[in-house]
Structures are given as C-alpha cells and as structure tokens.
Protein backbone atom coordinates (compact mmCIF):
# COMPACT_ATOMS: atom_id res chain seq x y z
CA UNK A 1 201.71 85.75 288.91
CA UNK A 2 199.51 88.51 290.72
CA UNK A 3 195.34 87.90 289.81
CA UNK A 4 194.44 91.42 289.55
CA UNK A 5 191.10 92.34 291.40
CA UNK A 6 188.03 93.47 289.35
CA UNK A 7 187.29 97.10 289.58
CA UNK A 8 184.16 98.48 291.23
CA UNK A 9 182.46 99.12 288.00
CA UNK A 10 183.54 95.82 287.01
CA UNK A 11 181.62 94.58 289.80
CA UNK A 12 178.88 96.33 289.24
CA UNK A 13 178.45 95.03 285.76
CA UNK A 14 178.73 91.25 286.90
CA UNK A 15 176.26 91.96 289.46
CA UNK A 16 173.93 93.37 286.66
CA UNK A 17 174.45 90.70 284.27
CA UNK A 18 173.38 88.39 287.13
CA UNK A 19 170.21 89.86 287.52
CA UNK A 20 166.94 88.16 285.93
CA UNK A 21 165.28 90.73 283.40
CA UNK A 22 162.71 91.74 286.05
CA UNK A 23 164.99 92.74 288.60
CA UNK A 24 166.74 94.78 286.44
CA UNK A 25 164.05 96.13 285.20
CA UNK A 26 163.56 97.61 288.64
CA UNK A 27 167.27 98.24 289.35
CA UNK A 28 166.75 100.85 286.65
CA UNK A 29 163.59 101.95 288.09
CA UNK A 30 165.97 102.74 291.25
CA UNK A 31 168.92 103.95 289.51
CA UNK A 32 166.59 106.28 287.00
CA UNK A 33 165.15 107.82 290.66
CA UNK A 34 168.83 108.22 292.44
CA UNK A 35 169.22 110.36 289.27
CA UNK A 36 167.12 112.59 289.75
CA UNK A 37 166.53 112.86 293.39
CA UNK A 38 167.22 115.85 295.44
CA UNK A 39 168.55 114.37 298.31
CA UNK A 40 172.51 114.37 298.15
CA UNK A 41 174.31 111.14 298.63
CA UNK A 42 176.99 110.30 300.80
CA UNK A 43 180.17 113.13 300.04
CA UNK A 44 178.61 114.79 296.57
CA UNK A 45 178.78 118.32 296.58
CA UNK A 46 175.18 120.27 296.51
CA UNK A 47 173.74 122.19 293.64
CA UNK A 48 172.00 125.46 294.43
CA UNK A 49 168.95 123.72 293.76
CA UNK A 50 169.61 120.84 296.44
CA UNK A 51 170.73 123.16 299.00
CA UNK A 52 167.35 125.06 298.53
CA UNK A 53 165.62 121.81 298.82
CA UNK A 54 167.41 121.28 302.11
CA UNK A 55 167.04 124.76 303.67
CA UNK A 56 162.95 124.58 303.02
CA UNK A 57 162.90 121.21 304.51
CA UNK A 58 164.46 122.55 307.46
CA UNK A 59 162.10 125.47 307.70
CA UNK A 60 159.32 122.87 307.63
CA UNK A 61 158.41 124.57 303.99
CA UNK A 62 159.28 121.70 301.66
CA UNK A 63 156.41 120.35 299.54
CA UNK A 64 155.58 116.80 300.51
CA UNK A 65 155.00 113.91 297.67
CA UNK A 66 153.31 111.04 298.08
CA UNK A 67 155.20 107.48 297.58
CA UNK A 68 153.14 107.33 294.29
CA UNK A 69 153.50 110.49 292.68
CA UNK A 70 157.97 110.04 293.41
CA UNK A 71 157.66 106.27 291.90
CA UNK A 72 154.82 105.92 290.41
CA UNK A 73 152.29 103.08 290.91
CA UNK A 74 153.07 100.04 290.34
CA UNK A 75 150.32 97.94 288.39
C-alpha cells in the first residue's frame, strides 16, 4: 500500500490550522499585502501596470512609501 503525499495546498492548510489566532491574524495581514503588491513574484507574468511600476523605478521616478503608509501602523 502506497501513503500518498499531501498536496502543497494541503500543506498549506495544516500549516494554517496550526497557527494560534494571532499569527494568523497577521499571516493574512501578509497574504492581503502579497495581493496587492506591485512587485512580481518569482515566474508570474507582469501586468502593464507592474511593468510601469518597474520601468519608473528604474528611471529613479517611482514614488516612495513609507513602511507605514504600505502596512499600516501597528497599535
């Protein structure tokens, strides 16, 4: 009898349900910003408006953010 090996996703989910409440409070924090970040990650393919993003920063001409004002402040 082969055990058949969890799935990434199925991974992922174990790992989440592991989590106390307050980490995953700011696991979702993180995920909530990977969504809507410019940067790309790893192999994704670039929308227009990331590839914009990247040609200003290269050009020196992107507008900088503080810390706060990308994740807010913490209180």
């Amino acid at each position: 009898m082969t055990i058949r090996q969890p799935t990434e996703k199925e991974m992922l989910i174990q790992d989440i349900l592991d989590l106390t409440d307050e980490q995953a409070k700011g696991f979702r924090k993180q995920l909530n910003e990977y969504r809507k970040s410019l940067l790309p990650y790893e192999d994704e393919i670039l929308t227009k408006e990331e590839e914009q993003a990247l040609k200003e920063s290269e050009k020196g001409n992107a507008k900088k953010y503080s810390y706060d004002e990308i994740f807010g402040k913490d209180d």
